[in-house]
N, C-alpha and C. Protein backbone atom coordinates (compact mmCIF):
# COMPACT_ATOMS: atom_id res chain seq x y z
N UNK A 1 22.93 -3.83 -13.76
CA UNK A 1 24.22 -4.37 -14.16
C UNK A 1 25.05 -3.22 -14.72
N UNK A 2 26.20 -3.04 -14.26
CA UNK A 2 27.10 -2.00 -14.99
C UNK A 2 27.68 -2.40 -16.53
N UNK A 3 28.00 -1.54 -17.09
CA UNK A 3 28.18 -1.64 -18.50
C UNK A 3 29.22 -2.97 -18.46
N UNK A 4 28.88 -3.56 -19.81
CA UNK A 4 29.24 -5.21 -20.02
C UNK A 4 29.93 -5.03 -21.19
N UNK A 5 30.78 -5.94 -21.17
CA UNK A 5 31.63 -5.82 -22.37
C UNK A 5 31.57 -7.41 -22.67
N UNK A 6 30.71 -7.64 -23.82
CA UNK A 6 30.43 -8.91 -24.28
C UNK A 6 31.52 -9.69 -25.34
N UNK A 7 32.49 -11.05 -25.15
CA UNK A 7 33.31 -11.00 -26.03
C UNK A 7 34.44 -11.00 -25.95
N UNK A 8 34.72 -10.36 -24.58
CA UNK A 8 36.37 -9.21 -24.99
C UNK A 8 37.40 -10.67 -25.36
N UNK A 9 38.38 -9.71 -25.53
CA UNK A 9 39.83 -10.89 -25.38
C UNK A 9 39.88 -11.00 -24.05
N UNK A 10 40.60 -12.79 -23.77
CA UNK A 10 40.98 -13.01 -22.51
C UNK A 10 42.06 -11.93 -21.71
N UNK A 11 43.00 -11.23 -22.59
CA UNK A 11 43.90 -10.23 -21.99
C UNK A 11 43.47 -9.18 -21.46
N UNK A 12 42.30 -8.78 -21.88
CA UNK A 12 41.39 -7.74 -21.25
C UNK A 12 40.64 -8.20 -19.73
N UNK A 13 40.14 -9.05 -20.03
CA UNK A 13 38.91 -9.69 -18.25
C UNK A 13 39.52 -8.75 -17.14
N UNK A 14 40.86 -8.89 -16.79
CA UNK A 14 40.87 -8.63 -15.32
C UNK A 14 41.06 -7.34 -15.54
N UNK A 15 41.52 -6.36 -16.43
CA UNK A 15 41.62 -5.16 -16.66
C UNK A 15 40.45 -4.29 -16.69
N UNK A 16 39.09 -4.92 -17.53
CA UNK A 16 38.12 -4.24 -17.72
C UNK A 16 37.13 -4.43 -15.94
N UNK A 17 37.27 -5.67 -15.75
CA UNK A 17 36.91 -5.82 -14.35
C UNK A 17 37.86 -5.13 -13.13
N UNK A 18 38.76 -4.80 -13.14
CA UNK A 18 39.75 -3.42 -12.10
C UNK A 18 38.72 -2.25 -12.53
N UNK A 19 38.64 -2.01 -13.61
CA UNK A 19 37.76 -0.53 -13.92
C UNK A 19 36.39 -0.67 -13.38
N UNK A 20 35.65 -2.27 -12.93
CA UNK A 20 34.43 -1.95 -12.11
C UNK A 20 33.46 -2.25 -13.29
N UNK A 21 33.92 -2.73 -14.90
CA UNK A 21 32.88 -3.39 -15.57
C UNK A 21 32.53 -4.78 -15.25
N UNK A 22 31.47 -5.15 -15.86
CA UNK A 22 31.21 -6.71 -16.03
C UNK A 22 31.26 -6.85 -17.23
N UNK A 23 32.35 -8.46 -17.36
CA UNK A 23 32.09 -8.48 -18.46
C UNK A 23 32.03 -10.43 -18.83
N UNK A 24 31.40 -10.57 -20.27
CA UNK A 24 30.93 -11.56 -20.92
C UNK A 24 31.98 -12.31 -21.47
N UNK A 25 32.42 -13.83 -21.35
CA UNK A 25 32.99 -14.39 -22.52
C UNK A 25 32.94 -16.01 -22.34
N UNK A 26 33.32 -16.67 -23.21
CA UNK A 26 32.99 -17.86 -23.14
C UNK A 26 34.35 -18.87 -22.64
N UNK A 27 33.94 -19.58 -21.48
CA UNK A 27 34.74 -20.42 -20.48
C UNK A 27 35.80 -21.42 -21.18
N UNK A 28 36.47 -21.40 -21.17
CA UNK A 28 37.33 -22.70 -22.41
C UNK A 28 37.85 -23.94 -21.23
N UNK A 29 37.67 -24.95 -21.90
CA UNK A 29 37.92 -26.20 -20.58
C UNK A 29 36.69 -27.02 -20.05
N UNK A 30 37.22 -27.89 -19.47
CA UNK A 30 35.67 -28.98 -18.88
C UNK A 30 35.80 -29.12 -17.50
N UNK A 31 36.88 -28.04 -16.77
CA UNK A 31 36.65 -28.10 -15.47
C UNK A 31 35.35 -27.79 -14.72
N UNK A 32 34.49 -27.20 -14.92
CA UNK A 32 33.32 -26.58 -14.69
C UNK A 32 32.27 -27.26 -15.35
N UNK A 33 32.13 -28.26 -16.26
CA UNK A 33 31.12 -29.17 -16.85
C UNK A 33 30.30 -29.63 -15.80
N UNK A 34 29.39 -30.07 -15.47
CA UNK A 34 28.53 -29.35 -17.06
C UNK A 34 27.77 -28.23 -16.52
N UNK A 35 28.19 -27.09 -15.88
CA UNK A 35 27.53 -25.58 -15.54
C UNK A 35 27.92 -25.18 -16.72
N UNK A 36 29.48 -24.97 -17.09
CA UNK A 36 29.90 -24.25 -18.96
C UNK A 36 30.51 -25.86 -19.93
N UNK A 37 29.65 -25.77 -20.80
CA UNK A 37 30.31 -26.51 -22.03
C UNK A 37 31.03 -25.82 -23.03
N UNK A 38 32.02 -25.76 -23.08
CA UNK A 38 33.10 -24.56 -24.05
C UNK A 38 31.88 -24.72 -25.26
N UNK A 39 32.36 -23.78 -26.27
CA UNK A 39 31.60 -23.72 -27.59
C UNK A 39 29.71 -23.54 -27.22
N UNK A 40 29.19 -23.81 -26.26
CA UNK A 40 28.40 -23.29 -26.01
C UNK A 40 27.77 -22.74 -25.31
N UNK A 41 28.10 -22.38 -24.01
CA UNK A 41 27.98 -21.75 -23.02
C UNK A 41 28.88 -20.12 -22.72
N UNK A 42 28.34 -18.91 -22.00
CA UNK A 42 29.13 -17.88 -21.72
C UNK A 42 29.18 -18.22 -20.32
N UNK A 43 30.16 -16.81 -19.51
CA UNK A 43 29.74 -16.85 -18.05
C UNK A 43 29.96 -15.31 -18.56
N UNK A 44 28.98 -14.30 -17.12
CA UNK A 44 28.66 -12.96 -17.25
C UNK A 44 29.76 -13.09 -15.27
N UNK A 45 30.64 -12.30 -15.48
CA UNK A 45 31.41 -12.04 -14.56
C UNK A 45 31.53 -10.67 -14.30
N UNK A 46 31.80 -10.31 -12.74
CA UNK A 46 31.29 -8.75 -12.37
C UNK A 46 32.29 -9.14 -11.24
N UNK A 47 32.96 -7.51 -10.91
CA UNK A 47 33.89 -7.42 -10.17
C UNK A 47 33.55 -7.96 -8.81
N UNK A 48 34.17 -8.50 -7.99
CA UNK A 48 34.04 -8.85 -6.72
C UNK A 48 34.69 -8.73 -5.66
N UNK A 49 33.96 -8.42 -4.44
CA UNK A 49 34.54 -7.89 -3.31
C UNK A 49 34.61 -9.09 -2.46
N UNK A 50 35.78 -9.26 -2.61
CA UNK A 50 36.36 -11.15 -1.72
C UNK A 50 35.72 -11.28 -0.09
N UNK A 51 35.27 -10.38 0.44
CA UNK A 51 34.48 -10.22 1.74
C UNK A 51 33.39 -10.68 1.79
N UNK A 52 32.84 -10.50 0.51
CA UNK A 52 31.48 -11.23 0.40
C UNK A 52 30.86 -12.52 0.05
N UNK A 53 32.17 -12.95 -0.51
CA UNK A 53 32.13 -14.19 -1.18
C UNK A 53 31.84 -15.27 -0.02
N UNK A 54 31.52 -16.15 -1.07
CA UNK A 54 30.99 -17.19 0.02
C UNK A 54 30.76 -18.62 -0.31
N UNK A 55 30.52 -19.75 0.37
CA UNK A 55 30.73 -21.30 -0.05
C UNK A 55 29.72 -21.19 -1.12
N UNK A 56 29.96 -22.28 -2.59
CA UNK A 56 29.15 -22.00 -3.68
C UNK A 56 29.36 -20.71 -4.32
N UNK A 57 29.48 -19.63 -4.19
CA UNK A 57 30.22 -18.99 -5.47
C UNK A 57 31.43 -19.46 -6.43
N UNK A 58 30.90 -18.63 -7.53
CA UNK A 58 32.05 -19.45 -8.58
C UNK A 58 32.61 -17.90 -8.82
N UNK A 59 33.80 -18.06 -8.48
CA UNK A 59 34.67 -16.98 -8.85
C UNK A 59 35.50 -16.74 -9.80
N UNK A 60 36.33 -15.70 -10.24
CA UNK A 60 37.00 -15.85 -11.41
C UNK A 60 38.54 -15.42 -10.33
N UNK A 61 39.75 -15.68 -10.56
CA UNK A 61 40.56 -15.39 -9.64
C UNK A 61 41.92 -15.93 -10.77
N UNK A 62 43.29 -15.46 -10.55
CA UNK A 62 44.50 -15.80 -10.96
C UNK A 62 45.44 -16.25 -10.02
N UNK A 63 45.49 -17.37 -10.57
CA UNK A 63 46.70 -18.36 -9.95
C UNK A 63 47.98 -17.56 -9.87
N UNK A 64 48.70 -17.54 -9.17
CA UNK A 64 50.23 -16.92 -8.86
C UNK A 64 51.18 -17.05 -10.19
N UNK A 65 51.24 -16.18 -10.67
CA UNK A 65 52.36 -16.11 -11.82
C UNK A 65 51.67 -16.84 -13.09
N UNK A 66 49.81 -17.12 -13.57
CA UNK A 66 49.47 -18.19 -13.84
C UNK A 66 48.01 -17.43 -14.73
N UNK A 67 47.53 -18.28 -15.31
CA UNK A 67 46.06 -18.01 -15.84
C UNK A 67 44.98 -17.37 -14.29
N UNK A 68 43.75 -17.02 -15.13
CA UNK A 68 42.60 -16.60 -14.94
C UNK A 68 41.64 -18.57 -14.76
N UNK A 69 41.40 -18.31 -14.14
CA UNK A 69 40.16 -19.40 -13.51
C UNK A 69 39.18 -19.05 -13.16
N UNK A 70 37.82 -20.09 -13.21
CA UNK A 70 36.65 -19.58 -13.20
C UNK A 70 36.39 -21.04 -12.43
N UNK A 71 36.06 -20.98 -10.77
CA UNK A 71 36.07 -22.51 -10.33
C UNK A 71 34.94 -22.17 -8.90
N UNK A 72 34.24 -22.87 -8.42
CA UNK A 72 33.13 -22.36 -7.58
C UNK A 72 34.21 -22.59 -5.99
N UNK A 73 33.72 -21.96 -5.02
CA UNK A 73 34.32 -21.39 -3.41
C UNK A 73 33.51 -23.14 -2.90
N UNK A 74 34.83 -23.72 -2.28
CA UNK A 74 34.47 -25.11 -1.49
C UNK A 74 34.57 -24.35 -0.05
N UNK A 75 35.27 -23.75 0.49
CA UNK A 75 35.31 -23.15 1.54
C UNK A 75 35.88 -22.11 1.54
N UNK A 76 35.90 -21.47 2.77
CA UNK A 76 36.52 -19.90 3.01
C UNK A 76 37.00 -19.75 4.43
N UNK A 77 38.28 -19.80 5.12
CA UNK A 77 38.75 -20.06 5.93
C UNK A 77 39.90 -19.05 5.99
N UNK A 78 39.91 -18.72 7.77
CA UNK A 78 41.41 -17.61 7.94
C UNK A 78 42.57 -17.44 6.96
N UNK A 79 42.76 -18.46 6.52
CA UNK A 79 43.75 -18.53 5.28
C UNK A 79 43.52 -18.27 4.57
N UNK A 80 42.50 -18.13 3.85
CA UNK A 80 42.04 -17.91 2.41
C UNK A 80 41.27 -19.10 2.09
N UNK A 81 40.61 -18.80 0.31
CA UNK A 81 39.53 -19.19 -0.13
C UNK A 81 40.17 -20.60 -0.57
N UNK A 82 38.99 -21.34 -0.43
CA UNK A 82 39.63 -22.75 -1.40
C UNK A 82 38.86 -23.22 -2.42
N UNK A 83 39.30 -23.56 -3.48
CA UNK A 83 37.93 -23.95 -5.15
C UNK A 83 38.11 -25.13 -5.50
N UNK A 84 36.94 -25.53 -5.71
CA UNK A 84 37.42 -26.62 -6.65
C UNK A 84 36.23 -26.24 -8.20
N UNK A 85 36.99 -26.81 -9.34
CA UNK A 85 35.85 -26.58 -10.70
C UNK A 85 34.47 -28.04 -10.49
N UNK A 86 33.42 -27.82 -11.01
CA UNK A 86 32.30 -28.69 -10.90
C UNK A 86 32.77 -29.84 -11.92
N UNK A 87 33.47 -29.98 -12.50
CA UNK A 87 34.03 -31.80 -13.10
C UNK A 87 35.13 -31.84 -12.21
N UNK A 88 35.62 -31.64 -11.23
CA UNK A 88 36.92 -31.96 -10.71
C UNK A 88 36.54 -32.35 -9.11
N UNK A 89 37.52 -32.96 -8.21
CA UNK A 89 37.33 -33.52 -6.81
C UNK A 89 38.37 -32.87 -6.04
N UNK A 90 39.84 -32.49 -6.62
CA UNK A 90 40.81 -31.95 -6.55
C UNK A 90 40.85 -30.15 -5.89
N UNK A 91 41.01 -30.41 -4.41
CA UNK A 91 40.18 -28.80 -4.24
C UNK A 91 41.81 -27.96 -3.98
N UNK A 92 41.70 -26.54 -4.87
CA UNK A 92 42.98 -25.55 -4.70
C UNK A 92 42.69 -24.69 -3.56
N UNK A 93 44.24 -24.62 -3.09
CA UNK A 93 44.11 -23.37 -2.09
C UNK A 93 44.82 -23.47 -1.07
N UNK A 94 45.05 -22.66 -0.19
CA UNK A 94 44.21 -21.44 -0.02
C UNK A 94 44.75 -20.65 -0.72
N UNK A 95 44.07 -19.96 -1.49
CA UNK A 95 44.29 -18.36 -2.30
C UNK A 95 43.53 -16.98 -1.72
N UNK A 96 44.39 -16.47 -1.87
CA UNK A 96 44.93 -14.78 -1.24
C UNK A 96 43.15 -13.91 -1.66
N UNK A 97 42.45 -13.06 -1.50
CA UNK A 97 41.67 -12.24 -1.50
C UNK A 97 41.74 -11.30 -2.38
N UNK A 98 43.51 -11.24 -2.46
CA UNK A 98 43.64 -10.43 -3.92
C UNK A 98 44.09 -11.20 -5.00
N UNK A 99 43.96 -12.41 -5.27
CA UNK A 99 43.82 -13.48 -6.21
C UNK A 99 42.52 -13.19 -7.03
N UNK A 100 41.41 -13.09 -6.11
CA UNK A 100 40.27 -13.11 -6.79
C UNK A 100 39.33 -11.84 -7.20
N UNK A 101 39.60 -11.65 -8.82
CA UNK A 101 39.05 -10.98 -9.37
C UNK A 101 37.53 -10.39 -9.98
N UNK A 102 36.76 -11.14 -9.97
CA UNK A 102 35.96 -11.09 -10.53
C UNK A 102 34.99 -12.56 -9.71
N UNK A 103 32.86 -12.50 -9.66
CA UNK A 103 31.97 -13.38 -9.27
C UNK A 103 31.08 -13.66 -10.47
N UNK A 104 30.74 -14.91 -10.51
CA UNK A 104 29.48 -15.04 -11.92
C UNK A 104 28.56 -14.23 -11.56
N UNK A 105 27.51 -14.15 -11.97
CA UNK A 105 26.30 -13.52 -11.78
C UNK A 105 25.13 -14.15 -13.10
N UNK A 106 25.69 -14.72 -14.00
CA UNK A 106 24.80 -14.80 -14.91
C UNK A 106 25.61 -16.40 -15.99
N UNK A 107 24.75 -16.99 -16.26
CA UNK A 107 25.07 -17.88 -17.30
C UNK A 107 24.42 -17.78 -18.68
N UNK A 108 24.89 -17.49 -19.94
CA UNK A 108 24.46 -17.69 -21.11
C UNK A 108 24.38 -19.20 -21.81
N UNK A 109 23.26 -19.94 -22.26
CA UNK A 109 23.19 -21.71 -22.21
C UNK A 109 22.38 -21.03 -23.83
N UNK A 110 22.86 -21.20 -25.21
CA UNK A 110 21.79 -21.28 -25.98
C UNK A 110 20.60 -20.00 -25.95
N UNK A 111 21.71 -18.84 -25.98
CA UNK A 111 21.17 -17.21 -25.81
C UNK A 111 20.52 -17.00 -24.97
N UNK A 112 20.04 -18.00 -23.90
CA UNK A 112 18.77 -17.77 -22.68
C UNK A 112 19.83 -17.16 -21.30
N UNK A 113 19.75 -16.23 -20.74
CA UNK A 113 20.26 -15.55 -19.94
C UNK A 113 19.30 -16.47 -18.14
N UNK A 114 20.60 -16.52 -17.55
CA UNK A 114 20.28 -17.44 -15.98
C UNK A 114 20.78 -16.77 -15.44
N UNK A 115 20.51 -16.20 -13.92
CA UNK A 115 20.68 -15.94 -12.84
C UNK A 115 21.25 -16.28 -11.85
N UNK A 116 22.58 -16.43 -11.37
CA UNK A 116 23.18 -17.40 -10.38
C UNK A 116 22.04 -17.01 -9.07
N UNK A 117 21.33 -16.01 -9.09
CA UNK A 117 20.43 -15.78 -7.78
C UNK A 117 19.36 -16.63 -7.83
N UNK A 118 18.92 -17.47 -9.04
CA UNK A 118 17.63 -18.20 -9.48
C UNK A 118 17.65 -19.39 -8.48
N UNK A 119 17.14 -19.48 -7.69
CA UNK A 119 16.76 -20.95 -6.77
C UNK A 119 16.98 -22.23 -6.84
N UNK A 120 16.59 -22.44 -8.27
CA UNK A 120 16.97 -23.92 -8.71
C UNK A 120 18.30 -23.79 -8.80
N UNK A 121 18.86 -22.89 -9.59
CA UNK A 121 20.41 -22.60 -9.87
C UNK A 121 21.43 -22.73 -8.31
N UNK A 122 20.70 -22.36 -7.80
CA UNK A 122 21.46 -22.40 -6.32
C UNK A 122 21.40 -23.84 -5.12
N UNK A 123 19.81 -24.27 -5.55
CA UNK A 123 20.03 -25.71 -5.19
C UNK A 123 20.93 -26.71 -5.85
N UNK A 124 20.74 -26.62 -7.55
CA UNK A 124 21.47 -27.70 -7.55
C UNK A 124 22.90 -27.83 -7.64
N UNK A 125 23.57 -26.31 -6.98
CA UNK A 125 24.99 -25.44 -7.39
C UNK A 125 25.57 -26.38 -5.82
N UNK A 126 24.27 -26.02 -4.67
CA UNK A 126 24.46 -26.25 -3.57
C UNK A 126 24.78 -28.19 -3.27
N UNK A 127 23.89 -28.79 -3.99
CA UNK A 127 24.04 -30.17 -4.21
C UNK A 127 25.02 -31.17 -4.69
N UNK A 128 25.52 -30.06 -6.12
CA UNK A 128 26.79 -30.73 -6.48
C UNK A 128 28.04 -30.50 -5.89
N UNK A 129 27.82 -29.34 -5.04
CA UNK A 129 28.88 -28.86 -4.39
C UNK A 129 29.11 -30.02 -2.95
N UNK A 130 28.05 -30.29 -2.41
CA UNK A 130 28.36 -31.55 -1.28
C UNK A 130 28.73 -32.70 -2.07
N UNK A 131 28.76 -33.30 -2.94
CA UNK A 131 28.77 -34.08 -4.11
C UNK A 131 30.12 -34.71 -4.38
N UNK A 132 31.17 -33.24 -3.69
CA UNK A 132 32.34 -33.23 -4.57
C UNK A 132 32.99 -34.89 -4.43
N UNK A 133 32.67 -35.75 -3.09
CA UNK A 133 33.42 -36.76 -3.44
C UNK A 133 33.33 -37.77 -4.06
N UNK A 134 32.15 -37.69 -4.37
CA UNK A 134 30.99 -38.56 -5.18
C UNK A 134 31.11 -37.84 -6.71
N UNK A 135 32.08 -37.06 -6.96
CA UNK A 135 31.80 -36.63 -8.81
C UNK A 135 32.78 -37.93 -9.45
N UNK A 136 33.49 -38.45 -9.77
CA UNK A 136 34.70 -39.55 -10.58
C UNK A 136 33.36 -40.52 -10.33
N UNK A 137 32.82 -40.74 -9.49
CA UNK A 137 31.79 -41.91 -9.69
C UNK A 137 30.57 -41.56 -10.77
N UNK A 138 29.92 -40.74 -10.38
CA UNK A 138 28.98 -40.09 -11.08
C UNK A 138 29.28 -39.79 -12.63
N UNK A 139 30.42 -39.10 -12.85
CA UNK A 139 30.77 -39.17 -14.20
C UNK A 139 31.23 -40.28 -15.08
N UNK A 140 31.67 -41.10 -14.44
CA UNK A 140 31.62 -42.46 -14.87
C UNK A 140 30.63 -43.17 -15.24
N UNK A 141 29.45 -43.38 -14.19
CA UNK A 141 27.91 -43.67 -14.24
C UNK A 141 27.26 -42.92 -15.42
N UNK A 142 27.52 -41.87 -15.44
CA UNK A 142 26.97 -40.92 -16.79
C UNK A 142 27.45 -41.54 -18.16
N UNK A 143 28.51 -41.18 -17.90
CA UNK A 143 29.36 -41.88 -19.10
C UNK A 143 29.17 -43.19 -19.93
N UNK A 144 29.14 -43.87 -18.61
CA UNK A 144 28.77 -45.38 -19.49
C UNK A 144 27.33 -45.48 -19.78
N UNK A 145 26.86 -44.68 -19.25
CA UNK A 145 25.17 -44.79 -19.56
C UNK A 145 24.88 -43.96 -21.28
N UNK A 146 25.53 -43.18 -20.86
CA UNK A 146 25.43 -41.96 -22.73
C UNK A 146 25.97 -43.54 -23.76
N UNK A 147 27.28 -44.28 -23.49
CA UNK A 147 27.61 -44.92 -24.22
C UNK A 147 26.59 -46.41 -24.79
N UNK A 148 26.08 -46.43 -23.56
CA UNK A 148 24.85 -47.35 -23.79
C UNK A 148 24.02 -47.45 -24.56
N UNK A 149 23.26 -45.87 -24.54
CA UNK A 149 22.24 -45.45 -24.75
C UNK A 149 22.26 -45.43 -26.54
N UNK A 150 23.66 -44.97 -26.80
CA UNK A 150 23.98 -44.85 -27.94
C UNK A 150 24.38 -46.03 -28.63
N UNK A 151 24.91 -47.03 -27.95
CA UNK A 151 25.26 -48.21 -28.54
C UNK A 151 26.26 -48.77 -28.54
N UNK A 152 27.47 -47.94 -28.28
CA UNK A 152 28.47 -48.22 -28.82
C UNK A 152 29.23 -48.57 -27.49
């Protein structure tokens, strides 16, 4: 892994990643739930070469005139890439090759360091990703079940 910059400010990411670092910080939002839960989860992001990318990567990329996003590759087509985040059904795109900055490589869950290359990580990345039209149901089903469970 090339030198990591754990932390930084969000104004830094795409800057320190142009220079060819990777770097560490923690995801804000529930688009990506439940791969990052803000407040406790990181993502370890490393520069990326948009050629390589591919269906199921979660990329980090900037919207036109707009924030930094961190949302996994639904497809990749002559036009460009298309994402959608893992709580969402709603897929963006196509976005440009030089949109996208930066690939995960690593998840921080409770200081334990994961591997987006880890197998299980990739099956069940691969699963929820066919899933996508089936997530508003599923989270619902979840939902009322946590509320159950709990009582209320």
């Amino acid at each position: 892994m090339k030198e990591q910059c754990a932390g930084v400010q969000r104004h830094d990411i795409e800057k320190l990643l142009e220079q060819g670092k990777t770097v560490q910080f923690s995801p804000i939002g529930y688009s990506m739930y439940p791969l990052f839960v803000p407040g406790r989860d990181e993502a370890v992001v490393a520069p990326a070469d948009p050629s390589r990318l591919k269906r199921g990567d979660v990329a980090l990329y900037r919207r036109d005139e707009s924030i930094l996003v961190l949302h996994r590759i639904w497809k990749r087509r002559d036009d460009g890439f298309y994402m959608v985040g893992d709580n969402q059904s709603q897929i963006e795109g196509p976005l440009r090759p030089d949109q996208i900055k930066g690939v995960l490589v690593q998840i921080i869950r409770k200081g334990r360091r994961f591997s987006v290359k880890n197998i299980l990580y990739r099956v069940l990345a691969a699963v929820w990703l066919a899933m996508r039209p089936l997530r508003p149901a599923v989270s619902h089903a979840v939902a009322a079940g946590k509320r159950f469970l709990s009582g209320k």
